[in-house]
Protein backbone atom coordinates (compact mmCIF):
# COMPACT_ATOMS: atom_id res chain seq x y z
CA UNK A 1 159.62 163.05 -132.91
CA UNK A 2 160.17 161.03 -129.76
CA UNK A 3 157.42 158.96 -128.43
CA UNK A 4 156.08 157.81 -124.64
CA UNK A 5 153.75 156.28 -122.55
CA UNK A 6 151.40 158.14 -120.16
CA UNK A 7 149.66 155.40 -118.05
CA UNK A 8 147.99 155.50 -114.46
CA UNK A 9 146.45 152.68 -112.59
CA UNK A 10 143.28 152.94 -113.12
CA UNK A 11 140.14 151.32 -111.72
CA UNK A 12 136.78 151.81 -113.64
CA UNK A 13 134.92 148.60 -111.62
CA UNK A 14 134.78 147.52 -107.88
CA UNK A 15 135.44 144.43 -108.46
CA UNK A 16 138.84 145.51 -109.97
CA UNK A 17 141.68 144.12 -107.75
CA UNK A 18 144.30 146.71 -107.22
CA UNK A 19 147.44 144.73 -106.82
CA UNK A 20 146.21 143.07 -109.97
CA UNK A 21 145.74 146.66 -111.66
CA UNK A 22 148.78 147.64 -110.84
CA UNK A 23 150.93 144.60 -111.86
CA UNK A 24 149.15 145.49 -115.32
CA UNK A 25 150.30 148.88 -115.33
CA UNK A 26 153.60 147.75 -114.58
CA UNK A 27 153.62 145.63 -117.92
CA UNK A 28 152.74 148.47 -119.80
CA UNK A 29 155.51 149.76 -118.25
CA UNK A 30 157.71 147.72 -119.71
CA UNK A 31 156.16 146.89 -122.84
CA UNK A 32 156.91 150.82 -123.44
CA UNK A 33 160.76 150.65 -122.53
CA UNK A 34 161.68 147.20 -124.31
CA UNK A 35 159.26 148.58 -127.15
CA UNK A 36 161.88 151.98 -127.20
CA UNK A 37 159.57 154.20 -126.23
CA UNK A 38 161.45 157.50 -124.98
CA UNK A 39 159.46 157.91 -121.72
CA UNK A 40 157.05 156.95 -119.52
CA UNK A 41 154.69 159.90 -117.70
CA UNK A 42 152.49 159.11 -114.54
CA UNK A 43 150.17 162.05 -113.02
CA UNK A 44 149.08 162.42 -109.20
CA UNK A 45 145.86 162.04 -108.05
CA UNK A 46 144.10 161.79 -104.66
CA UNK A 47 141.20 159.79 -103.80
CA UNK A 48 140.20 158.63 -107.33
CA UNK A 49 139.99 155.36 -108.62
CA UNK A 50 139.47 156.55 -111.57
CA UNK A 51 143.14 157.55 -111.83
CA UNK A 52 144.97 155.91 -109.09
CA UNK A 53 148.36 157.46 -108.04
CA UNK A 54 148.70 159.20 -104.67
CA UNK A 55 152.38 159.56 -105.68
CA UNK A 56 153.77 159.27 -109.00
CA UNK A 57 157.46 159.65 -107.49
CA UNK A 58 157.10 156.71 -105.71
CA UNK A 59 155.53 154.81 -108.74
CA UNK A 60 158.76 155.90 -110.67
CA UNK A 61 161.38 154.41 -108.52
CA UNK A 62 159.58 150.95 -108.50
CA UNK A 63 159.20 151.66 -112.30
CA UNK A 64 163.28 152.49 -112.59
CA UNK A 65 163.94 148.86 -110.91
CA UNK A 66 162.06 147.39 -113.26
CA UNK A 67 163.25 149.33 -117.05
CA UNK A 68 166.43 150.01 -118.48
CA UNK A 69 165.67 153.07 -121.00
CA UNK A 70 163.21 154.89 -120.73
CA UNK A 71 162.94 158.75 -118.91
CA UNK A 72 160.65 158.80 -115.74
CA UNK A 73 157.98 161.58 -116.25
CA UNK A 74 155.68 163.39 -113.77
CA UNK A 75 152.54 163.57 -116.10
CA UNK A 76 151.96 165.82 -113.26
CA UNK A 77 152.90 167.10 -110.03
CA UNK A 78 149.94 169.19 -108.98
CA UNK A 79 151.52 172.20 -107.54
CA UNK A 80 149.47 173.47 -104.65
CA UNK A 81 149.57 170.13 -103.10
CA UNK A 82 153.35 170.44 -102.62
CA UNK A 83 155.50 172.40 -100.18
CA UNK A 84 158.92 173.75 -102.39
CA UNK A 85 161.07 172.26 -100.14
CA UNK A 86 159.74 169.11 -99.94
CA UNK A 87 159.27 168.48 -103.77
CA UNK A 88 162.58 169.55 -104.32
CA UNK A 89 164.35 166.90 -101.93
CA UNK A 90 161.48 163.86 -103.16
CA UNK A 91 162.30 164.80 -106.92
CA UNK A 92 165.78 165.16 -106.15
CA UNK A 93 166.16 161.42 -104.17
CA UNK A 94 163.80 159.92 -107.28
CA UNK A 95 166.64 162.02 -109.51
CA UNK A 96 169.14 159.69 -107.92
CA UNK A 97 167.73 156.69 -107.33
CA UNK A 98 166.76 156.25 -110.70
CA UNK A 99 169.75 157.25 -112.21
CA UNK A 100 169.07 160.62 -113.45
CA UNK A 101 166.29 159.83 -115.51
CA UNK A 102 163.67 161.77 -113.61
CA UNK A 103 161.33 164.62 -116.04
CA UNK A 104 159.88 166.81 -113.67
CA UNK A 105 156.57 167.62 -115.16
CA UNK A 106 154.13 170.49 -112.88
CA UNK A 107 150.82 171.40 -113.41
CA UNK A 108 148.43 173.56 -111.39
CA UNK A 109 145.56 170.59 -111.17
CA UNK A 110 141.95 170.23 -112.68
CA UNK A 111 139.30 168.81 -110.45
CA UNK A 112 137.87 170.77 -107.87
CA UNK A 113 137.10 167.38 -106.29
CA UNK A 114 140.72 167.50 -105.25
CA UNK A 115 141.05 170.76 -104.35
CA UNK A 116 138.07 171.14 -101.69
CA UNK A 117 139.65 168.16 -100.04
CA UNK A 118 143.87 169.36 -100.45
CA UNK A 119 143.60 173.07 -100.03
CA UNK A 120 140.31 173.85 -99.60
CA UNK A 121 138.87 177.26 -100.73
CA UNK A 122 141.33 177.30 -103.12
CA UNK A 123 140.31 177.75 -107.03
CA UNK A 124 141.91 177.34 -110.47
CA UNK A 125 143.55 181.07 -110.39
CA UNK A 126 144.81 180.61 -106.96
CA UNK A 127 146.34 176.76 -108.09
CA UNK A 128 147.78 178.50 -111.26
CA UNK A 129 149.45 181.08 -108.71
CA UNK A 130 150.94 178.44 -106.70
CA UNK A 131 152.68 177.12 -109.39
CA UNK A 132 154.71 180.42 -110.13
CA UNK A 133 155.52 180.59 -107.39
CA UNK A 134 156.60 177.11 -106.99
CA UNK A 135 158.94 176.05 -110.01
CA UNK A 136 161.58 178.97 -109.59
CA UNK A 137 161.39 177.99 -105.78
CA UNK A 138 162.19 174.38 -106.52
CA UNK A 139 164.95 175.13 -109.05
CA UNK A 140 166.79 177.49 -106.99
CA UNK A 141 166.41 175.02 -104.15
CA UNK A 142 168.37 172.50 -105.97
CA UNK A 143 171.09 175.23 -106.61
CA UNK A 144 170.96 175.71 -103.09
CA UNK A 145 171.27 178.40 -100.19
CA UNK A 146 168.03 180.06 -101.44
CA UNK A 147 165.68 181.69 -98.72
CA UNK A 148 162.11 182.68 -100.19
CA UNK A 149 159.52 185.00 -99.33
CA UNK A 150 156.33 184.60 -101.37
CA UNK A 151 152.93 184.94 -101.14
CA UNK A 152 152.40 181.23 -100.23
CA UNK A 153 155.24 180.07 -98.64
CA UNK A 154 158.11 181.28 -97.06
CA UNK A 155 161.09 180.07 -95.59
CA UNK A 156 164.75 180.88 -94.86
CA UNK A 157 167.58 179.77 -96.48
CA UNK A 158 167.86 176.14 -97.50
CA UNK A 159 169.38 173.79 -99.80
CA UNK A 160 167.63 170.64 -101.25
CA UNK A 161 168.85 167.47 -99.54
CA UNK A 162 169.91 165.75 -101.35
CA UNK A 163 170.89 167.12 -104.78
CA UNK A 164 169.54 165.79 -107.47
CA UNK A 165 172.00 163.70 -109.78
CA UNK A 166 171.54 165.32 -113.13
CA UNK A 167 173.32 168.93 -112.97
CA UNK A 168 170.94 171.79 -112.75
CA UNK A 169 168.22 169.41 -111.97
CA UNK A 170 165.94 167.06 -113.78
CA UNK A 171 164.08 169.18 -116.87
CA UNK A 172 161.34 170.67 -115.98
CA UNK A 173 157.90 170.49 -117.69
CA UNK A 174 155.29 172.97 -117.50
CA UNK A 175 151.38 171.88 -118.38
CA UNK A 176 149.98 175.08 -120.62
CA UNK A 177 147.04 176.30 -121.96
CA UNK A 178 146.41 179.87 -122.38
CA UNK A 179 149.60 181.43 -123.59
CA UNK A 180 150.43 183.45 -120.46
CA UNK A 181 151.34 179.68 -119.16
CA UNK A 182 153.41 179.09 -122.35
CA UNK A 183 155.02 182.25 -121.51
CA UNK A 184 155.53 181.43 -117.91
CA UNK A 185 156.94 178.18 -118.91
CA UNK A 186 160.51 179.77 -121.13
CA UNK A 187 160.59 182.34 -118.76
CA UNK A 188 161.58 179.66 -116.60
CA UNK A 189 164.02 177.82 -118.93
CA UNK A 190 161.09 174.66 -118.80
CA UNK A 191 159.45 172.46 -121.37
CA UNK A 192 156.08 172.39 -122.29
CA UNK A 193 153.23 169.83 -122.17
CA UNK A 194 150.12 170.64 -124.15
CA UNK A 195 147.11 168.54 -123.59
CA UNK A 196 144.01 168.90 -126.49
CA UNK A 197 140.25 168.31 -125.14
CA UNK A 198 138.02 168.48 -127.74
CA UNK A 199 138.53 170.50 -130.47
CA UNK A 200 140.77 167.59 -132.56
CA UNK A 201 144.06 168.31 -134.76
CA UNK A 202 142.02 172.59 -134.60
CA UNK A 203 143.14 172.78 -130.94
CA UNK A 204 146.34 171.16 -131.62
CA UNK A 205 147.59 173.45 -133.95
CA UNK A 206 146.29 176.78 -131.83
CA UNK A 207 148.55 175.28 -128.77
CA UNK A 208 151.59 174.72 -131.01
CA UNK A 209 151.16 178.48 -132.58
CA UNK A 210 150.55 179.91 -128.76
CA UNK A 211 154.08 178.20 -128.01
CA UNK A 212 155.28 179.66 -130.93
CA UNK A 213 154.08 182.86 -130.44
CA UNK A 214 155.64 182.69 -126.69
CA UNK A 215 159.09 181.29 -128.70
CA UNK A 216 158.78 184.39 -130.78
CA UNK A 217 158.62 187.31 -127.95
CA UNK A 218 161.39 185.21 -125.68
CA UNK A 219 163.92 185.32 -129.06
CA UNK A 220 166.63 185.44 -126.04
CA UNK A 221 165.91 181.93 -124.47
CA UNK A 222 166.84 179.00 -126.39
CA UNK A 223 163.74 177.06 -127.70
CA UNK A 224 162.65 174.56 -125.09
CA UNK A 225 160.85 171.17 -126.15
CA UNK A 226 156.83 170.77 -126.02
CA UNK A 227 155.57 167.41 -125.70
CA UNK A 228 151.66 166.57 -127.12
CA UNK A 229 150.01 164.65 -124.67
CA UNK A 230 146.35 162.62 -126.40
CA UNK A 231 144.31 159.65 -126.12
CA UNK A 232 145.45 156.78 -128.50
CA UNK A 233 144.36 154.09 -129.53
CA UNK A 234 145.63 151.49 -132.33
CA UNK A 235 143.07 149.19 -133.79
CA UNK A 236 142.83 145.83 -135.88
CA UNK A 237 140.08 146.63 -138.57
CA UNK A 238 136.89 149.29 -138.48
CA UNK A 239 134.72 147.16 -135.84
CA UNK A 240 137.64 147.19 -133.38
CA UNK A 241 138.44 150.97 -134.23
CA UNK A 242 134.65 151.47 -133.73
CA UNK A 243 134.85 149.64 -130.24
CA UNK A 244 137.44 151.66 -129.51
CA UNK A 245 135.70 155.17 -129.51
CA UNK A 246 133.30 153.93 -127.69
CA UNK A 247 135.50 152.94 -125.27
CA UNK A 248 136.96 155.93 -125.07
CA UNK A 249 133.53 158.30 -125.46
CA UNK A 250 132.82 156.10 -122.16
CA UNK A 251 136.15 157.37 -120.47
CA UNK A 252 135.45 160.80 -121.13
CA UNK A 253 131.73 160.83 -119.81
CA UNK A 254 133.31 159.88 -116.67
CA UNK A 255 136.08 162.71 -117.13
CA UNK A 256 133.33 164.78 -116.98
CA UNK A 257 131.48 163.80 -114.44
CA UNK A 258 134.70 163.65 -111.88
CA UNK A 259 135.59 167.49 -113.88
CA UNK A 260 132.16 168.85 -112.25
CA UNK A 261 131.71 167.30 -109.48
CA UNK A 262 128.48 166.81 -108.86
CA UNK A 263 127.70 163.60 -108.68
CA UNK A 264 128.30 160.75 -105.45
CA UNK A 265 131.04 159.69 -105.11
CA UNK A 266 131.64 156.52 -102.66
CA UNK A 267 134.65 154.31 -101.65
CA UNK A 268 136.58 156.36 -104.61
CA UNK A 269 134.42 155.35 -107.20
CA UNK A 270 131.55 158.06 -109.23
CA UNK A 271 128.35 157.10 -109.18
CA UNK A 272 127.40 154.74 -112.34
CA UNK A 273 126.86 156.87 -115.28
CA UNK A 274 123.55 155.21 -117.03
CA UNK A 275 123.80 154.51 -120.87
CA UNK A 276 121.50 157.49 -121.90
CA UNK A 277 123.14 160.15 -120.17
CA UNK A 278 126.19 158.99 -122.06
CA UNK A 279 124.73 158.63 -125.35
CA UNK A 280 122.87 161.93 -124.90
CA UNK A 281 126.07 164.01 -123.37
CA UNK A 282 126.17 166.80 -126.03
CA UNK A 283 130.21 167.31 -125.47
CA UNK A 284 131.26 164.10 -126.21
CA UNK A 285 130.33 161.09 -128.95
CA UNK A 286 132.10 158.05 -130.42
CA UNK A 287 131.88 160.18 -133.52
CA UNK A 288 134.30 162.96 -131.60
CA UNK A 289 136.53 160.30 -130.46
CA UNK A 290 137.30 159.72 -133.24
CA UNK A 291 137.68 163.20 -134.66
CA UNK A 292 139.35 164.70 -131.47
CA UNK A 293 141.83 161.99 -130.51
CA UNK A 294 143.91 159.80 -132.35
CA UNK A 295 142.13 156.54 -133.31
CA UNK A 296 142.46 154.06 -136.34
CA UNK A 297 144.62 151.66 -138.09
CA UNK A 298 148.57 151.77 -137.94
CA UNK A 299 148.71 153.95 -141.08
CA UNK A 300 146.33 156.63 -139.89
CA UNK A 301 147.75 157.32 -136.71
CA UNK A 302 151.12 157.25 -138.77
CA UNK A 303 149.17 160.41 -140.87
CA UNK A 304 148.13 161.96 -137.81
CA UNK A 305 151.54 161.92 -135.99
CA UNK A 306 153.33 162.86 -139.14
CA UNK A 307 151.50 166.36 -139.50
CA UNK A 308 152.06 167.05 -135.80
CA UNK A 309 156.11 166.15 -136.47
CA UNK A 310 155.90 168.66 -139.34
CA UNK A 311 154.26 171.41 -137.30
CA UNK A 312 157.05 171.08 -134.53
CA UNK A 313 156.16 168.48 -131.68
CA UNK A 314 159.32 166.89 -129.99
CA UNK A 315 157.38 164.54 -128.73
CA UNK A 316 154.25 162.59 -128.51
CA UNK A 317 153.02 160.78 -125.44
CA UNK A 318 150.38 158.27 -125.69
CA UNK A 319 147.68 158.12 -123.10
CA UNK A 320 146.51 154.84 -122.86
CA UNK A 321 143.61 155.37 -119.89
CA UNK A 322 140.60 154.60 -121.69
CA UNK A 323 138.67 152.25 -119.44
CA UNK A 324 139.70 149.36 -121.68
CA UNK A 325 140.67 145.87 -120.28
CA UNK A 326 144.10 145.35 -119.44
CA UNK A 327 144.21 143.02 -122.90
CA UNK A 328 142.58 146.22 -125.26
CA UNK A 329 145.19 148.61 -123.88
CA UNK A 330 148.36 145.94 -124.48
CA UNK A 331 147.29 145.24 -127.94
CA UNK A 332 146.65 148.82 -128.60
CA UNK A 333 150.26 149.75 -127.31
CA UNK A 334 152.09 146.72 -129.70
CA UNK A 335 150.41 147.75 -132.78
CA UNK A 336 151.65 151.29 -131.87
CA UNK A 337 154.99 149.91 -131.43
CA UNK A 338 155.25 147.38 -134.09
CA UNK A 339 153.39 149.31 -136.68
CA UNK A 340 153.43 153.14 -136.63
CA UNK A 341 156.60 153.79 -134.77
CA UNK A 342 159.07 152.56 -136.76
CA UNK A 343 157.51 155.41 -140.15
CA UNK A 344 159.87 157.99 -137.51
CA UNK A 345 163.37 158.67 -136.71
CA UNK A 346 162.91 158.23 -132.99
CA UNK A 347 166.60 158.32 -132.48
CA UNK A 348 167.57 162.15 -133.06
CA UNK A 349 168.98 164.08 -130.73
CA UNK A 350 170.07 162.36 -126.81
CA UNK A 351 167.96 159.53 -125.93
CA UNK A 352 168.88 160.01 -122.25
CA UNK A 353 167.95 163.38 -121.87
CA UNK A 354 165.10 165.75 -122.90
């Protein structure tokens, strides 16, 4: 099992300096490429500090200047928001500029917040329809004179400019859930990205056997890869393990608060969540944290990981957003490094392609 980094910049506090934030997640950047970590994902989002990245194909170029290694991951396009034509030439100049290490990863979105303000009127069936409709349009754009006539857009025929470097186009990843997306996703010769909320190693294993289930009725298309994406986090002893869930049982009030947008939100930043509607959010605990993502010492994320290896993850991408400091997330990401990568065989199969 391969292992990578999936990092935004992220800003939890106005008086956060963004060029600061971002020099950070730069250096975690490169911590996870001299470190050999396989990859390194980075989503798009739109005006949220909570998860800063208008662009993620723009953060990967400035990332490719600065690494050596390490594949350049869209952890994810959000497909509505892009025309077909227009992603395909972007990805395809990142493709090149970066040497062909560009993973195209596309999902349909999650927060309404976004939506109302991108598309607006549009809802989570309509987003999942848009991307369809948009990865075979991108992919037979970068095999080029391909006209299209769908529900959404429609165009005639064009070729990406330019071409991407890697023949046939970077891989593409597919974010799945329900297993009509795992199915969409080998229909369309793509990998697959599976994200657990909260039901711990349960839901894990359900999105593995809904990929394998999808594996099983496509016995015609080769086996793609499926990445598992999860909040990590490698501690010292119990009291910084324990610090750690909080941490984390903090980041994922304010998931949910961005998730159902309800509250204010001003200069990109959520209203303040107080301390008892966190400790008294029924969905989400220290306790869960540490149940539902991966969080302890060195050996028992090594346990963790190992079971997910053995039930057929290529790879495993750690998400270090967490509303840590800068100096929790880097220590976090050596001990991960230093102490529980090395118990795997990260070097099988091409470490230049997925």
């Amino acid at each position: 099992m391969k292992f990578s980094l999936f990092a935004h910049m992220e800003r939890v506090s106005d008086q956060d300096q963004q060029r600061q934030l971002y020099e950070e997640f730069l250096q975690l950047c490169q911590m996870a490429d001299e470190g050999g970590m396989h990859a390194i994902w980075t989503g798009e989002h739109h005006g949220m500090n909570f998860t800063i990245s208008p662009n993620p194909l723009l953060n990967l170029v400035d990332i490719a200047r600065r690494t050596k290694n390490v594949r350049l991951g869209t952890g994810t396009i959000i497909a509505p928001f892009w025309h077909p034509i227009k992603l395909a030439g972007e990805a395809a100049m990142t493709d090149m500029i970066c040497d062909g290490r560009l993973e195209l990863g596309v999902a349909r979105g999650a927060y309404s917040f976004e939506y109302e303000r991108l598309v607006p009127g549009m809802d989570a069936w309509q987003a999942g329809q848009r991307l369809r409709e948009l990865v075979p349009a991108v992919k037979a754009l970068w095999a080029g004179d391909y006209s299209h006539e769908g529900e959404f857009w429609q165009f005639p025929q064009t070729t990406s400019s330019p071409a991407p470097l890697q023949a046939g186009g970077p891989p593409v990843w597919v974010a799945a859930r329900d297993p009509s997306s795992h199915e969409f996703a080998l229909q369309q010769g793509c990998n697959v990205q599976v994200t657990p909320l909260w039901l711990g190693d349960e839901e894990v294993e359900t999105l593995m056997q809904r990929f394998n289930d999808a594996c099983d009725a496509n016995p015609d298309i080769p086996r793609p890869k499926i990445m598992l994406l999860n909040h990590t986090y490698v501690g010292s002893d119990e009291a910084d393990i324990q610090r750690g869930a909080e941490e984390l049982n903090t980041f994922y009030n304010y998931f949910g608060a961005w998730f159902k947008n309800e509250r204010p939100i001003s200069q990109g930043q959520i209203k303040k969540l107080s301390d008892e509607e966190i400790k008294n959010n029924p969905m989400f605990s220290p306790e869960t944290m540490r149940r539902d993502k991966v969080v302890g010492l060195p050996g028992d994320v090594i346990a963790r990981l190992k079971n997910y290896e053995k039930l057929g993850y290529d790879e495993y991408a750690f998400w270090i957003d967490s509303g840590m400091s800068f100096e929790r997330k880097r220590d976090s990401l050596k001990r991960f490094i230093d102490g529980v990568m090395p118990a795997f065989d990260v070097s099988q199969g091409d470490s230049n392609a997925s």
